[in-house]
Protein backbone atom coordinates (compact mmCIF):
# COMPACT_ATOMS: atom_id res chain seq x y z
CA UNK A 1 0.50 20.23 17.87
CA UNK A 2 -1.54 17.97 14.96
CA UNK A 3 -1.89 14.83 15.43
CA UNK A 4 -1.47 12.06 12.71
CA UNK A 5 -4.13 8.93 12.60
CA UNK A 6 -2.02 6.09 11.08
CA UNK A 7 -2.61 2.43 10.99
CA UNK A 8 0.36 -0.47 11.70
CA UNK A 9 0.17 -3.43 9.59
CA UNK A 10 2.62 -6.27 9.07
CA UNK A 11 2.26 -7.55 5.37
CA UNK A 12 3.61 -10.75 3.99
CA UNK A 13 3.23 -12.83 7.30
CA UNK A 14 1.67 -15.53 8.78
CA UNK A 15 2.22 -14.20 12.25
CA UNK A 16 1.94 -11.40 14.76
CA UNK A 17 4.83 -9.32 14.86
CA UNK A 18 6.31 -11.22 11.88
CA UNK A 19 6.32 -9.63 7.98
CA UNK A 20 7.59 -6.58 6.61
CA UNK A 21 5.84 -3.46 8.65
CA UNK A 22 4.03 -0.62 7.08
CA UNK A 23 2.83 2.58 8.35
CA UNK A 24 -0.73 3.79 6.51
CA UNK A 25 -1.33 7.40 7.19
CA UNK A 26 -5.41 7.67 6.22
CA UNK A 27 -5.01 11.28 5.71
CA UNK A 28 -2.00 13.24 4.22
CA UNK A 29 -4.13 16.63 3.36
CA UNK A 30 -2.08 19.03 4.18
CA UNK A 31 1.14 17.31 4.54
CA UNK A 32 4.43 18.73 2.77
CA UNK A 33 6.70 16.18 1.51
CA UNK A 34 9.18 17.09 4.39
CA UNK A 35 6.60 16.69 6.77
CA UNK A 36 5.89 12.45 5.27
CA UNK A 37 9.25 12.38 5.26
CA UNK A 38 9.86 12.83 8.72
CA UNK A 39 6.88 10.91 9.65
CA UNK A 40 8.79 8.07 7.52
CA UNK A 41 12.25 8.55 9.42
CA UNK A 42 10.28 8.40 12.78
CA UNK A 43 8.73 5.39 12.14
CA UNK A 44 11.36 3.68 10.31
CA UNK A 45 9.84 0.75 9.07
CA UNK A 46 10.39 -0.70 5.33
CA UNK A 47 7.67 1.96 3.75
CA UNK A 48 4.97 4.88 5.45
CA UNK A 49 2.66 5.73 3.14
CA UNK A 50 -0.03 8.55 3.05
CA UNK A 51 -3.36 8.44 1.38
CA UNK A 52 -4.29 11.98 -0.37
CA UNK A 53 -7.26 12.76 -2.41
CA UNK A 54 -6.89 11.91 -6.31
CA UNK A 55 -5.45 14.18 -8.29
CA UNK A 56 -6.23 12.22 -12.16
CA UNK A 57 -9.98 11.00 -12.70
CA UNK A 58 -8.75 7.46 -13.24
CA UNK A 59 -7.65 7.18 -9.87
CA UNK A 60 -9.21 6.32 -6.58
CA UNK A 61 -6.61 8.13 -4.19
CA UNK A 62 -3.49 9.74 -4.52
CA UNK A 63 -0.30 7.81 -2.49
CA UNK A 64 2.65 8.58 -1.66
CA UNK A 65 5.29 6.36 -0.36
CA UNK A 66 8.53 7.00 1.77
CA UNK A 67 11.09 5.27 3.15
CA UNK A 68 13.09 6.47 6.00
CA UNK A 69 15.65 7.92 3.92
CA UNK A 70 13.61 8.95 0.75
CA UNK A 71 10.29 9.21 -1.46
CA UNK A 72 9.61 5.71 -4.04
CA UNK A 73 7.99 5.88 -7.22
CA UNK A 74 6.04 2.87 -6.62
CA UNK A 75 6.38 -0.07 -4.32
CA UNK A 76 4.39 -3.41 -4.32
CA UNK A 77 4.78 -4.34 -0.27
CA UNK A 78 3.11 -0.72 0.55
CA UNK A 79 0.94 -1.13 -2.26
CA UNK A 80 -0.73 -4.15 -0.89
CA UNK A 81 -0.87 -3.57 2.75
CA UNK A 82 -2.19 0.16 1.35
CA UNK A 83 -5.17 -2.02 -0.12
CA UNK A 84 -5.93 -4.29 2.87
CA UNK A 85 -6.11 -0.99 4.92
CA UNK A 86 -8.40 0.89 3.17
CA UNK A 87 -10.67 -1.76 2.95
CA UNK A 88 -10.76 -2.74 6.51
CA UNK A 89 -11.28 1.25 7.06
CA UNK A 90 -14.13 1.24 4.41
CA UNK A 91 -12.66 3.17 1.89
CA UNK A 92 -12.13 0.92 -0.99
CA UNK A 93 -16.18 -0.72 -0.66
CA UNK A 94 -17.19 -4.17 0.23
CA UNK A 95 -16.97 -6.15 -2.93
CA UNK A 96 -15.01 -3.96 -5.24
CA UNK A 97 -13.37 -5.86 -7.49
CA UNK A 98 -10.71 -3.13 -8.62
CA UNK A 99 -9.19 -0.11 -7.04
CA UNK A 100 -6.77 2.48 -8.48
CA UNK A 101 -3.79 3.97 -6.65
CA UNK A 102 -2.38 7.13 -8.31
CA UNK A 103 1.53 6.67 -7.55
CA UNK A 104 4.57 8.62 -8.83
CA UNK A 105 4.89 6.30 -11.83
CA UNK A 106 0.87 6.88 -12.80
CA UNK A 107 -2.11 5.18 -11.96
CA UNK A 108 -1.11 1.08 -10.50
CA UNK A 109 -4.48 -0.61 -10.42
CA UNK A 110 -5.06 -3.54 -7.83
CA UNK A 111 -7.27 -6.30 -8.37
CA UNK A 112 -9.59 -7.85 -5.18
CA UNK A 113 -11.08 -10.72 -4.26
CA UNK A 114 -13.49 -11.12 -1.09
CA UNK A 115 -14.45 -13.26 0.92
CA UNK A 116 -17.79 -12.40 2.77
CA UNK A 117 -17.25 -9.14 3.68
CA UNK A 118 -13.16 -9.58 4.43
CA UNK A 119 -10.76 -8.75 1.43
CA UNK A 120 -8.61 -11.72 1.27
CA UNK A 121 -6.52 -11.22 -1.97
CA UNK A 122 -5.08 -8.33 -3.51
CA UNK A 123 -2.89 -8.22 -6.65
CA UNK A 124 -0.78 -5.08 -8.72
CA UNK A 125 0.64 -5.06 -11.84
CA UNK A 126 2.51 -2.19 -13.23
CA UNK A 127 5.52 -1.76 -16.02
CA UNK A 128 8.41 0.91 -15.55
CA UNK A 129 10.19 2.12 -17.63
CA UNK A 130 13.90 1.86 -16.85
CA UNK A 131 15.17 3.18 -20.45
CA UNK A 132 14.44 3.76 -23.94
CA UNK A 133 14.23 0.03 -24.45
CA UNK A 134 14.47 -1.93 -21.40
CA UNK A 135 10.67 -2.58 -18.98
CA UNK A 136 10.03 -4.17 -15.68
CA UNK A 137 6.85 -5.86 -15.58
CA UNK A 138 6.06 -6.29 -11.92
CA UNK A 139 3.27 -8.77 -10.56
CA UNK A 140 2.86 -8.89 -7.10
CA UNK A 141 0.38 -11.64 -5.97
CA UNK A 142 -0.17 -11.88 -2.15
CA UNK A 143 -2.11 -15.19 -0.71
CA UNK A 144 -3.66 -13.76 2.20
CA UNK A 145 -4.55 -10.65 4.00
CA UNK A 146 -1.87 -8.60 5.96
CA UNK A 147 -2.13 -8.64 9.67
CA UNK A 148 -3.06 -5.54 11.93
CA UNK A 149 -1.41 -4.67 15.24
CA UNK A 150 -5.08 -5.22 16.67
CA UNK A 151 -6.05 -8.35 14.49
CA UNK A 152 -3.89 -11.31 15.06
CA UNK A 153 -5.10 -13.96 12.12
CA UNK A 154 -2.94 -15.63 9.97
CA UNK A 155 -1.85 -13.61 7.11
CA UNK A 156 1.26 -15.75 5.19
CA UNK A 157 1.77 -13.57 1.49
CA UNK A 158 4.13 -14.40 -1.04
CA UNK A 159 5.76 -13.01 -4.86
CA UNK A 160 4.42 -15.11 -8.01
CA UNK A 161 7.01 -12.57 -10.24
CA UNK A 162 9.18 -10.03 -10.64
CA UNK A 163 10.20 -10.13 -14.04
C-alpha cells in the first residue's frame, strides 16, 4: 500500500483549529485523477490539492485542486495556503518574490513578501473567462501567513476583491 505525504493547514485564520482547512499533497507523481479525487473525498475539507511537476516553461509546478465532490479550475483559498506550504517546505526559495502555479485555467502567478526568512504575504491575481464578453478579475490578498497543524501563530487573512 503507498503512502501519501500531505501537509494540514488552516488558511484565513487567526487561530488554531479556526480558518478554512486545506490538504497539500507535496507529491502527486503518479497520481490518476481518480486517485486525488478520492484522496479529496477522504479528507473532505474545503480543497486537497496536489503539487506535480510543471508541465509549461512559465510555470513553477503543476496543481491540481479537488474538492470532495469534484476537480476546480482554479481556486484562491488553495492557492494561497498552496504558497505558504511550499515555502515552509523549501520549495518556492527564501526570498522569491514571485512564484507561478500552472492551474486548469493557465499559469496564476503569486506575488511574496518575506519577512526574515518566514513568507508572510502572498497575493494571486487571475481573470476567467466566463463568456465571449463577460471576465472575472479575481484578487486575493491575504494579511498573514496560514497556520500549520504543528505551528500555532497567529495567522488572521482576509479578501481585498472579488470583482
Amino acid at each position: 500500500m503507498r503512502s501519501y505525504r500531505y501537509l494540514h493547514y488552516y488558511v484565513f485564520t487567526g487561530h488554531l483549529f479556526g480558518g478554512n482547512q486545506l490538504a497539500v499533497v507535496l507529491d502527486g507523481r503518479g497520481l490518476p485523477a481518480e486517485t486525488m479525487q478520492a484522496i479529496a473525498k477522504e479528507m473532505n475539507f474545503s480543497e486537497t490539492t496536489f503539487m506535480l511537476p510543471a508541465e509549461q516553461p512559465d510555470t513553477d509546478v503543476r496543481m491540481r485542486i479537488f474538492t470532495p465532490g469534484e476537480e476546480l479550475p482554479v481556486a484562491g483559498h488553495p492557492t494561497i495556503g498552496a504558497t505558504f506550504a511550499l515555502a515552509r517546505t523549501g520549495v518556492i526559495e527564501r526570498g522569491r518574490e514571485r512564484f507561478v502555479f500552472g492551474l486548469n485555467i493557465g499559469p496564476v502567478p503569486v506575488t511574496m513578501t518575506w519577512n526574515g526568512d518566514a513568507l508572510s504575504f502572498a497575493a494571486i491575481r487571475f481573470r476567467i473567462r466566463l463568456g465571449p464578453r463577460r471576465r472575472c478579475r479575481c484578487r486575493l490578498r491575504p494579511s498573514r501567513a496560514p497556520v500549520s497543524r504543528s505551528r500555532s501563530s497567529p495567522a488572521a487573512s482576509r479578501f481585498s476583491s472579488c470583482r
